[in-house]
PDB file of N, CA and C in Angstrom:
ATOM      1  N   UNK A   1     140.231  62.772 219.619  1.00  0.00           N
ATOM      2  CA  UNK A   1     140.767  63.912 220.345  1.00  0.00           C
ATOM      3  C   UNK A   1     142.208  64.111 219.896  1.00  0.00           C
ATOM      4  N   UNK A   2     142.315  65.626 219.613  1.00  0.00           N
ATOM      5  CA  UNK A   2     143.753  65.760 219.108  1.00  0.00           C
ATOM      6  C   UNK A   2     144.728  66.197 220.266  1.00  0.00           C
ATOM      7  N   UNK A   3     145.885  66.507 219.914  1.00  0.00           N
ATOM      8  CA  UNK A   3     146.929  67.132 221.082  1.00  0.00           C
ATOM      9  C   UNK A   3     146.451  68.574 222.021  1.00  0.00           C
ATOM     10  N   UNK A   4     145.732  69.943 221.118  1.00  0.00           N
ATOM     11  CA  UNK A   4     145.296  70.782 220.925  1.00  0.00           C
ATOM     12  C   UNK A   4     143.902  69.960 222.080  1.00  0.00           C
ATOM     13  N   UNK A   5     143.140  69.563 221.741  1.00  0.00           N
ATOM     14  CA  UNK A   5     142.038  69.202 222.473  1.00  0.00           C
ATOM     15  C   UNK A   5     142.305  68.686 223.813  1.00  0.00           C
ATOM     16  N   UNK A   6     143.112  67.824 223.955  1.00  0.00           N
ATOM     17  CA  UNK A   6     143.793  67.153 225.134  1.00  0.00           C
ATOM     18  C   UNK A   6     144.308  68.061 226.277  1.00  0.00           C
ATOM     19  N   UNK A   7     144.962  68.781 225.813  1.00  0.00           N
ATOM     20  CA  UNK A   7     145.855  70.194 226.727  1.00  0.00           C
ATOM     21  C   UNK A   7     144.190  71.123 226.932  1.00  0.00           C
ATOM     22  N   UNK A   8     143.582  71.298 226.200  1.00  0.00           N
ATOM     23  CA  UNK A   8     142.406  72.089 226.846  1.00  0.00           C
ATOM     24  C   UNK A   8     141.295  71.189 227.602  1.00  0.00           C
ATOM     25  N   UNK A   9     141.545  70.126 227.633  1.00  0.00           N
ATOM     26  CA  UNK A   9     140.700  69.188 228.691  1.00  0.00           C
ATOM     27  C   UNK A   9     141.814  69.446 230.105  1.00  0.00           C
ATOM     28  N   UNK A  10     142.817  68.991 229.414  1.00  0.00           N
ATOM     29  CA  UNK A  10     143.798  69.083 231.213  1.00  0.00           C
ATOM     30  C   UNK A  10     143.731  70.355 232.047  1.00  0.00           C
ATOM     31  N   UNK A  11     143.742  71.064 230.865  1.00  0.00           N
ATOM     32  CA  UNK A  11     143.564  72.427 231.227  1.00  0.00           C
ATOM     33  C   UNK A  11     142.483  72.795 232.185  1.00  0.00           C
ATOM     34  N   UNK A  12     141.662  72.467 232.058  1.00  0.00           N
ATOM     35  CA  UNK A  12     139.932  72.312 232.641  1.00  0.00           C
ATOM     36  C   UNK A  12     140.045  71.843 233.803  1.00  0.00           C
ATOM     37  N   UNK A  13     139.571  70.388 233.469  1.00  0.00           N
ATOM     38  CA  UNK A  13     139.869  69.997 234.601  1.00  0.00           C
ATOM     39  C   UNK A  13     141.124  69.714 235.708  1.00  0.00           C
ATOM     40  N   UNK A  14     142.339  70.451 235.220  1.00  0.00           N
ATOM     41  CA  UNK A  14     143.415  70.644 236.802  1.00  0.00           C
ATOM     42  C   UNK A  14     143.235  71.910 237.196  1.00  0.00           C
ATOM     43  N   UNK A  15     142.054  72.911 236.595  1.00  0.00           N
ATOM     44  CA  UNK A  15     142.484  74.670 236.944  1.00  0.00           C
ATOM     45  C   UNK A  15     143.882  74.632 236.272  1.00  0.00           C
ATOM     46  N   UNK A  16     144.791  74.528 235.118  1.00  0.00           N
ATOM     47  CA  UNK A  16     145.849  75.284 234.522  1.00  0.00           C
ATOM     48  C   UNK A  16     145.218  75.944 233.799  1.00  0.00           C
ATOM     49  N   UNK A  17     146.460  77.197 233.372  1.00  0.00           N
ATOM     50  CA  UNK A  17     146.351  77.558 232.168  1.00  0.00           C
ATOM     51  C   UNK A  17     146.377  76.309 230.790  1.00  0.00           C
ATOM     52  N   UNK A  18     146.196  76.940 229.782  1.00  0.00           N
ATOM     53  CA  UNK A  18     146.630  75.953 228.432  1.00  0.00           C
ATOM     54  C   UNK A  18     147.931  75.813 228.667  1.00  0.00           C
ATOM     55  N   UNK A  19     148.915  77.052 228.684  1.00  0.00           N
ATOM     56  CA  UNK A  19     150.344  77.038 228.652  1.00  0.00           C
ATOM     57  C   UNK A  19     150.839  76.029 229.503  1.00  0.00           C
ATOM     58  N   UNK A  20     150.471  75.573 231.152  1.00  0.00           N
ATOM     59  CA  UNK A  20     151.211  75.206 231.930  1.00  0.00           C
ATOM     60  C   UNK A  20     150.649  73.450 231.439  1.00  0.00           C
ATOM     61  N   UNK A  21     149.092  73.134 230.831  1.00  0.00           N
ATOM     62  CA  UNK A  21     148.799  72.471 230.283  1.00  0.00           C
ATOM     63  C   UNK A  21     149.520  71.448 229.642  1.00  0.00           C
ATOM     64  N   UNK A  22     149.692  72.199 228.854  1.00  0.00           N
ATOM     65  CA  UNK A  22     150.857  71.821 227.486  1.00  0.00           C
ATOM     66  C   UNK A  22     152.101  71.979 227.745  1.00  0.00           C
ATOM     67  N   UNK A  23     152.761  72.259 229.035  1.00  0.00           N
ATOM     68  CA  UNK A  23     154.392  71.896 229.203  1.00  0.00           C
ATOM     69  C   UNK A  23     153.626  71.017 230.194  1.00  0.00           C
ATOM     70  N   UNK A  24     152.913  71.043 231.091  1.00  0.00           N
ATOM     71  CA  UNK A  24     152.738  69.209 231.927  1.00  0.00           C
ATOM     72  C   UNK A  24     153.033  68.303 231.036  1.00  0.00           C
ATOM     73  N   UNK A  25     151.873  68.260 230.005  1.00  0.00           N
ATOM     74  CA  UNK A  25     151.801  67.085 228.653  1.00  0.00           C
ATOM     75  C   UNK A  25     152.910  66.780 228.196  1.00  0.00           C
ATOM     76  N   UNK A  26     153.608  67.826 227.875  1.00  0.00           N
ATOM     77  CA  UNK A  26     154.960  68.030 227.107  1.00  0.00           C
ATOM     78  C   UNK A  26     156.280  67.309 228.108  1.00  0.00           C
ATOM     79  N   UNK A  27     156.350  67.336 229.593  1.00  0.00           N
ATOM     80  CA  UNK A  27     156.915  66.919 230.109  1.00  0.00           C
ATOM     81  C   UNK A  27     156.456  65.457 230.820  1.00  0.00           C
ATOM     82  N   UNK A  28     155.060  65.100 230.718  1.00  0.00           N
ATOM     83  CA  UNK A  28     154.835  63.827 230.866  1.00  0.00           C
ATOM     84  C   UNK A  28     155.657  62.842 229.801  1.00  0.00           C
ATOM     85  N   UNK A  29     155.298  63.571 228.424  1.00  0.00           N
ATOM     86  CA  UNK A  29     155.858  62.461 227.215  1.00  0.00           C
ATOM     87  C   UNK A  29     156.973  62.443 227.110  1.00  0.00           C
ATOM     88  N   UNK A  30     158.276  63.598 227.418  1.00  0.00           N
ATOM     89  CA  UNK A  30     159.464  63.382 227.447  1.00  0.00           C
ATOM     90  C   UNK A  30     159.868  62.183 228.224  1.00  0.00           C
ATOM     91  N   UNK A  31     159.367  62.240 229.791  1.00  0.00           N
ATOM     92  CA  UNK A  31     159.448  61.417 231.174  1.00  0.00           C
ATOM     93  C   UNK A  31     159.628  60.245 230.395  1.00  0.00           C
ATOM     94  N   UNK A  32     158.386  59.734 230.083  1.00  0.00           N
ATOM     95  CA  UNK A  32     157.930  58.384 229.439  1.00  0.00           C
ATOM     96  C   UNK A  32     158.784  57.902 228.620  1.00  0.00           C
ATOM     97  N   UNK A  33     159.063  58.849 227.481  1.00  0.00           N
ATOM     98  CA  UNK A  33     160.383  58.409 226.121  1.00  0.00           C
ATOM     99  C   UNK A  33     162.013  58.053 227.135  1.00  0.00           C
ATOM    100  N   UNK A  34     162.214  58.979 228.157  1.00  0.00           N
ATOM    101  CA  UNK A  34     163.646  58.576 228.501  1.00  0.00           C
ATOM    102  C   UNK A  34     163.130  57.353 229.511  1.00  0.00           C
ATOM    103  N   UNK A  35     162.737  56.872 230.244  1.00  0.00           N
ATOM    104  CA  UNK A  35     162.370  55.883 230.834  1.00  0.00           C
ATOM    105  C   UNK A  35     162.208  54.372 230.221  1.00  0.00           C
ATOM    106  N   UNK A  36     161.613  54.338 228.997  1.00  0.00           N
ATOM    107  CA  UNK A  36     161.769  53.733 228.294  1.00  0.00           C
ATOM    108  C   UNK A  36     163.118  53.706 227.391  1.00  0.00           C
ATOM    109  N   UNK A  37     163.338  54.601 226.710  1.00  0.00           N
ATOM    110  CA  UNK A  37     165.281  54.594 226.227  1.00  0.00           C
ATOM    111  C   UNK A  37     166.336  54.025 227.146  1.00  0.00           C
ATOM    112  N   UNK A  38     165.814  54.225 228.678  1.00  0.00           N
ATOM    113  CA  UNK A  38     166.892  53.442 229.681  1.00  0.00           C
ATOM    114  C   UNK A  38     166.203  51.924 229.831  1.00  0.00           C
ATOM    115  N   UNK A  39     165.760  51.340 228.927  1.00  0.00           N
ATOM    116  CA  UNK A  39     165.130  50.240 228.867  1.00  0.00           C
ATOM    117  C   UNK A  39     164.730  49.795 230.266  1.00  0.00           C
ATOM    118  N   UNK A  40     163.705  50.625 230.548  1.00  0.00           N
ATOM    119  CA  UNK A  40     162.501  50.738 232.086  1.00  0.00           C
ATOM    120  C   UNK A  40     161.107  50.560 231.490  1.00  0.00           C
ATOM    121  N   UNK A  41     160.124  50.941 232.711  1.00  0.00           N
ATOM    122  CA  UNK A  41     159.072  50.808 232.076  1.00  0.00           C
ATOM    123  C   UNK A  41     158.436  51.792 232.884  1.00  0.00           C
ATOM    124  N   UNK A  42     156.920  52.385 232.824  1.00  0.00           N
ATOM    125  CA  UNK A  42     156.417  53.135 233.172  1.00  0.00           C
ATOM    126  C   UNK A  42     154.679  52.739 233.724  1.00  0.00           C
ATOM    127  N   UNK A  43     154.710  52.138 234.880  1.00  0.00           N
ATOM    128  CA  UNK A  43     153.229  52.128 235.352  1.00  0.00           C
ATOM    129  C   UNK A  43     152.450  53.134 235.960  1.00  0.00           C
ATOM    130  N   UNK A  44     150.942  53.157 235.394  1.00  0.00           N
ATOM    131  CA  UNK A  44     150.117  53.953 236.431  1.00  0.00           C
ATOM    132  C   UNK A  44     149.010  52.764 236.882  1.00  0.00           C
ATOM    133  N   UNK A  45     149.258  52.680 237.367  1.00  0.00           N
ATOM    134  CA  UNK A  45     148.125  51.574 238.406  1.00  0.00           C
ATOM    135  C   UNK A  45     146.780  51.941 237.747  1.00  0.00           C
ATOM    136  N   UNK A  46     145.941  50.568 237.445  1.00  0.00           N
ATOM    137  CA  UNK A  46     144.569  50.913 236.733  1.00  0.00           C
ATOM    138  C   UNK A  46     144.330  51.743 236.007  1.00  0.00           C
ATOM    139  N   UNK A  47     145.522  52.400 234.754  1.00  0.00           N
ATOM    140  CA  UNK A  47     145.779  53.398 233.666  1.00  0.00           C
ATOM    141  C   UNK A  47     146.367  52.046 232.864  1.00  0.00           C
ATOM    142  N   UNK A  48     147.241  51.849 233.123  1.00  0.00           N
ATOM    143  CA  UNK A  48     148.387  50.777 231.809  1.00  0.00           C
ATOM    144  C   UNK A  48     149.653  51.160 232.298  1.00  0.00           C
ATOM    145  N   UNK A  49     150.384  50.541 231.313  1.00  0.00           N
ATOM    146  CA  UNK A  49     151.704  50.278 231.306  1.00  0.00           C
ATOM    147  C   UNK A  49     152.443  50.258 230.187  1.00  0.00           C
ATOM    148  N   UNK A  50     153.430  51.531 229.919  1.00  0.00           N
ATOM    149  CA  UNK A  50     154.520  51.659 229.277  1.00  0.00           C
ATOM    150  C   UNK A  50     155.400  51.185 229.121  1.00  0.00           C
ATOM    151  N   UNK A  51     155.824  49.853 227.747  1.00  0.00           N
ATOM    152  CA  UNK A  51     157.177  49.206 228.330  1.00  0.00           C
ATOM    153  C   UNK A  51     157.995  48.505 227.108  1.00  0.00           C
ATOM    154  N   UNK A  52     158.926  48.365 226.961  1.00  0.00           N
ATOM    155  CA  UNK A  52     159.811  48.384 225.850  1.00  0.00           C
ATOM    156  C   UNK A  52     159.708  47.305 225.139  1.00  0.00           C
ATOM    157  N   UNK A  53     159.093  47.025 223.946  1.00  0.00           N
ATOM    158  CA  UNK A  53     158.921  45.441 222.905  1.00  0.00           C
ATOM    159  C   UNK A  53     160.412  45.589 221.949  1.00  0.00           C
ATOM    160  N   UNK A  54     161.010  44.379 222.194  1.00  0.00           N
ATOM    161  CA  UNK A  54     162.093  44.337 220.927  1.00  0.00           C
ATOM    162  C   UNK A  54     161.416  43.115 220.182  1.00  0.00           C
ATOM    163  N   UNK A  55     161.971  43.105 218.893  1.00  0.00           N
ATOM    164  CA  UNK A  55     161.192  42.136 217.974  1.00  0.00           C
ATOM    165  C   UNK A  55     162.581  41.938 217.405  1.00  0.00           C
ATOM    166  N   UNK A  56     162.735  40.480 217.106  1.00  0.00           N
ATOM    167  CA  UNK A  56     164.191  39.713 216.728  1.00  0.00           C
ATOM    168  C   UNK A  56     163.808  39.948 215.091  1.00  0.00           C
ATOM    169  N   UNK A  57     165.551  40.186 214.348  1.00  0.00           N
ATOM    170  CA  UNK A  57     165.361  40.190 213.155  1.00  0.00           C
ATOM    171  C   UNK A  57     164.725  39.064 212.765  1.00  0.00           C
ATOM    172  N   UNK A  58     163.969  39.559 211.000  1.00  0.00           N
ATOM    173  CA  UNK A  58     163.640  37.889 210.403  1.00  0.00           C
ATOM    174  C   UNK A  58     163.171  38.194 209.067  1.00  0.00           C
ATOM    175  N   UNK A  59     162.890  37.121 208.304  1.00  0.00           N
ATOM    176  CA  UNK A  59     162.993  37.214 206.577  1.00  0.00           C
ATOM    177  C   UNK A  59     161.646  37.300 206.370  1.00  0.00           C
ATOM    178  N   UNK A  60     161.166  38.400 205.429  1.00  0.00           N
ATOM    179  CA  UNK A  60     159.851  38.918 205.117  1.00  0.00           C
ATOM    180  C   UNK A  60     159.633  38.290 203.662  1.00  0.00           C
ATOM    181  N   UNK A  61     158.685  39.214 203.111  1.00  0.00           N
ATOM    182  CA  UNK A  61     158.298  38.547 201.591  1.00  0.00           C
ATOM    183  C   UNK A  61     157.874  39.940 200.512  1.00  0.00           C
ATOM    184  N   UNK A  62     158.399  40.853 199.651  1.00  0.00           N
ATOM    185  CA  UNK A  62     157.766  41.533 198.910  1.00  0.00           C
ATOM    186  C   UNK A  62     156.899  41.025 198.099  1.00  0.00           C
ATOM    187  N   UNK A  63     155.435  41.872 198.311  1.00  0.00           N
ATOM    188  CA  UNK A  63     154.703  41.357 198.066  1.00  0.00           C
ATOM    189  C   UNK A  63     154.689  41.425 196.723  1.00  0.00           C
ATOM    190  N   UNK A  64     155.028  42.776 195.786  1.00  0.00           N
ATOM    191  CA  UNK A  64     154.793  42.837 194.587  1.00  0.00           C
ATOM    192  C   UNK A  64     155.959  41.911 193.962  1.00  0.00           C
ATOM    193  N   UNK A  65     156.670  41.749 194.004  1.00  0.00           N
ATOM    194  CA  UNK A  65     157.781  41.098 193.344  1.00  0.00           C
ATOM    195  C   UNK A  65     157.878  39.307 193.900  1.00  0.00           C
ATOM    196  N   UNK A  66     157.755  39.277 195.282  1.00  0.00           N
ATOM    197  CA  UNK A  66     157.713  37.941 195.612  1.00  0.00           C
ATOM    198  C   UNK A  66     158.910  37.752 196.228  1.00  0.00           C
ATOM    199  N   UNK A  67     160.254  38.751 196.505  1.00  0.00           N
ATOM    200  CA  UNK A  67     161.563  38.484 196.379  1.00  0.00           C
ATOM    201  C   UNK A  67     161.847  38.562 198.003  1.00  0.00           C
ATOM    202  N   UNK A  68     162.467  37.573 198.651  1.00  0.00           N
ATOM    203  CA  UNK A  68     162.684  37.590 200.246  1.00  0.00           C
ATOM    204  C   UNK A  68     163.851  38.390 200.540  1.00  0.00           C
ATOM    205  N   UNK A  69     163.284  39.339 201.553  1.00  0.00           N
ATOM    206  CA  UNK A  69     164.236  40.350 202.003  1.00  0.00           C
ATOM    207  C   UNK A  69     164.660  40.462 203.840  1.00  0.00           C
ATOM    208  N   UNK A  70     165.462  41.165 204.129  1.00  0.00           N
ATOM    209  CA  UNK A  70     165.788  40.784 205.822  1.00  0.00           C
ATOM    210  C   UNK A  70     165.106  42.181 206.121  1.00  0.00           C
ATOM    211  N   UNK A  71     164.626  41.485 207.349  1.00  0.00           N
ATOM    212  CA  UNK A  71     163.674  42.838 208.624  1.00  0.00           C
ATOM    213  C   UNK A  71     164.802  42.547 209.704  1.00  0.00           C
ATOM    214  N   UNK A  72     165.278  43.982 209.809  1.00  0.00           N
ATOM    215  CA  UNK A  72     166.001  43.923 210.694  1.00  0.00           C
ATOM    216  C   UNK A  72     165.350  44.323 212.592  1.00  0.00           C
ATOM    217  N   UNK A  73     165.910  43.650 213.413  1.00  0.00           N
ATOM    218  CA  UNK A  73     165.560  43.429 214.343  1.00  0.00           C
ATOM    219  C   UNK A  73     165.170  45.224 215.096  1.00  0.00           C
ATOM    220  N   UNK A  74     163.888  45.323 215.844  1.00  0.00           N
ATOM    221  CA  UNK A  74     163.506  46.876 216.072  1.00  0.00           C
ATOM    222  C   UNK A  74     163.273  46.617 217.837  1.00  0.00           C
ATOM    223  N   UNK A  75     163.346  47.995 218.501  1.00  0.00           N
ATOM    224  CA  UNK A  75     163.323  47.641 219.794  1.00  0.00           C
ATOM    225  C   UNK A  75     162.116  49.234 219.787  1.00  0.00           C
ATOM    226  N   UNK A  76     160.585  49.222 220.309  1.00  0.00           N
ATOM    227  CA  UNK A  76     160.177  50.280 220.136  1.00  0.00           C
ATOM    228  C   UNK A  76     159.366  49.752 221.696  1.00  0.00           C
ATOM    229  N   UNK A  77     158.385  51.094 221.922  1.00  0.00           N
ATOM    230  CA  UNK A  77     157.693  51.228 223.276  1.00  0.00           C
ATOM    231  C   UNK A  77     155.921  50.423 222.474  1.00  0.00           C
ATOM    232  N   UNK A  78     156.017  49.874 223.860  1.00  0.00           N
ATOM    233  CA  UNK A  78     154.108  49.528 223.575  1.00  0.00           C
ATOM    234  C   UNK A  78     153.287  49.681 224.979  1.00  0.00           C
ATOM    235  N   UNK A  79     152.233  49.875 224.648  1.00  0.00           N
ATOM    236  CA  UNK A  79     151.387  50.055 225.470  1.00  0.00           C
ATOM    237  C   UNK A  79     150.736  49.101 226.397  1.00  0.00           C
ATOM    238  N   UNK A  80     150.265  48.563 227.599  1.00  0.00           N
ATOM    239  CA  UNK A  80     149.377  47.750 227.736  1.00  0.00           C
ATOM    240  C   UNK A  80     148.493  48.298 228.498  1.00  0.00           C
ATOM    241  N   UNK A  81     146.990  48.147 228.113  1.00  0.00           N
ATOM    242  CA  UNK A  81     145.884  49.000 229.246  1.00  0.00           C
ATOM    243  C   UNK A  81     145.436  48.740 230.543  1.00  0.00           C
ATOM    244  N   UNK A  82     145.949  49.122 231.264  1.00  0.00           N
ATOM    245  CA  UNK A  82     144.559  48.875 232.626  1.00  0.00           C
ATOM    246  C   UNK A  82     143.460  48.459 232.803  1.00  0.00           C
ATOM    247  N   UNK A  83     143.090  48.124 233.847  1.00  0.00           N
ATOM    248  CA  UNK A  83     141.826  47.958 234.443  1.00  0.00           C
ATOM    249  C   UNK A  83     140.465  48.871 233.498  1.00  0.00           C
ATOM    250  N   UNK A  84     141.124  49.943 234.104  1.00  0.00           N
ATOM    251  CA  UNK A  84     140.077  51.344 234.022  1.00  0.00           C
ATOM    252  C   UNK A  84     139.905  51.515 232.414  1.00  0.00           C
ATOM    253  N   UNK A  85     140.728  50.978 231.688  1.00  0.00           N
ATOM    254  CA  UNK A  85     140.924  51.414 229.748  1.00  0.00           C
ATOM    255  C   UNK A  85     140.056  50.237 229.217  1.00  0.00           C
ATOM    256  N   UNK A  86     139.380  49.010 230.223  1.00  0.00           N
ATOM    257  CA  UNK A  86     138.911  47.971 229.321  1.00  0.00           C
ATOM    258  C   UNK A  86     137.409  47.997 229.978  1.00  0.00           C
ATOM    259  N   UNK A  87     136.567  48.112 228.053  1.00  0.00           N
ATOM    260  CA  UNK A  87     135.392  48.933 228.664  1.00  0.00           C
ATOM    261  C   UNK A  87     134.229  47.857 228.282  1.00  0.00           C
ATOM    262  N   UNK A  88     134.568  46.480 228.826  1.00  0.00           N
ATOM    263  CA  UNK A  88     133.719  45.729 228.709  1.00  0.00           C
ATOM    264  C   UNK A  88     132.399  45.835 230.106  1.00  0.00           C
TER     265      UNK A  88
END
């Protein structure tokens, strides 16, 4: 399912238009990005959880050459799923 597909499911099923659709969507994912930038996190109960992974710098390996180089340390968002997302 693409972005385009997604906004016409929400669309559906909340009664929106596409338009109001796609600024909900549009303002869910902003929400989420600054919440996380204020190094927070974002739960929906039995959906998952939005929440900030930093990974400490450290020395990698090119593979074609063989030659050890530095990974510098990254701070990005990850996901973890809910209840309801694990479909065993």
């Amino acid at each position: 399912m693409n972005k385009q597909e997604l906004v016409a499911s929400i669309a559906t099923k909340a009664n929106l238009s596409r338009k109001d659709a796609a600024a909900a969507l549009e303002g869910y994912c902003e929400t989420v990005i600054e919440a996380l930038q204020a190094g927070g996190s974002v739960q929906l109960t039995g959906f998952g959880t939005f929440q900030v992974s930093k990974r400490a710098a450290r020395k990698g390996r090119n593979p074609a050459t063989g030659e050890t180089i530095d990974i510098p340390a990254k701070t990005s968002g990850k996901f973890k799923a809910g209840k309801r997302l694990q479909f065993d």
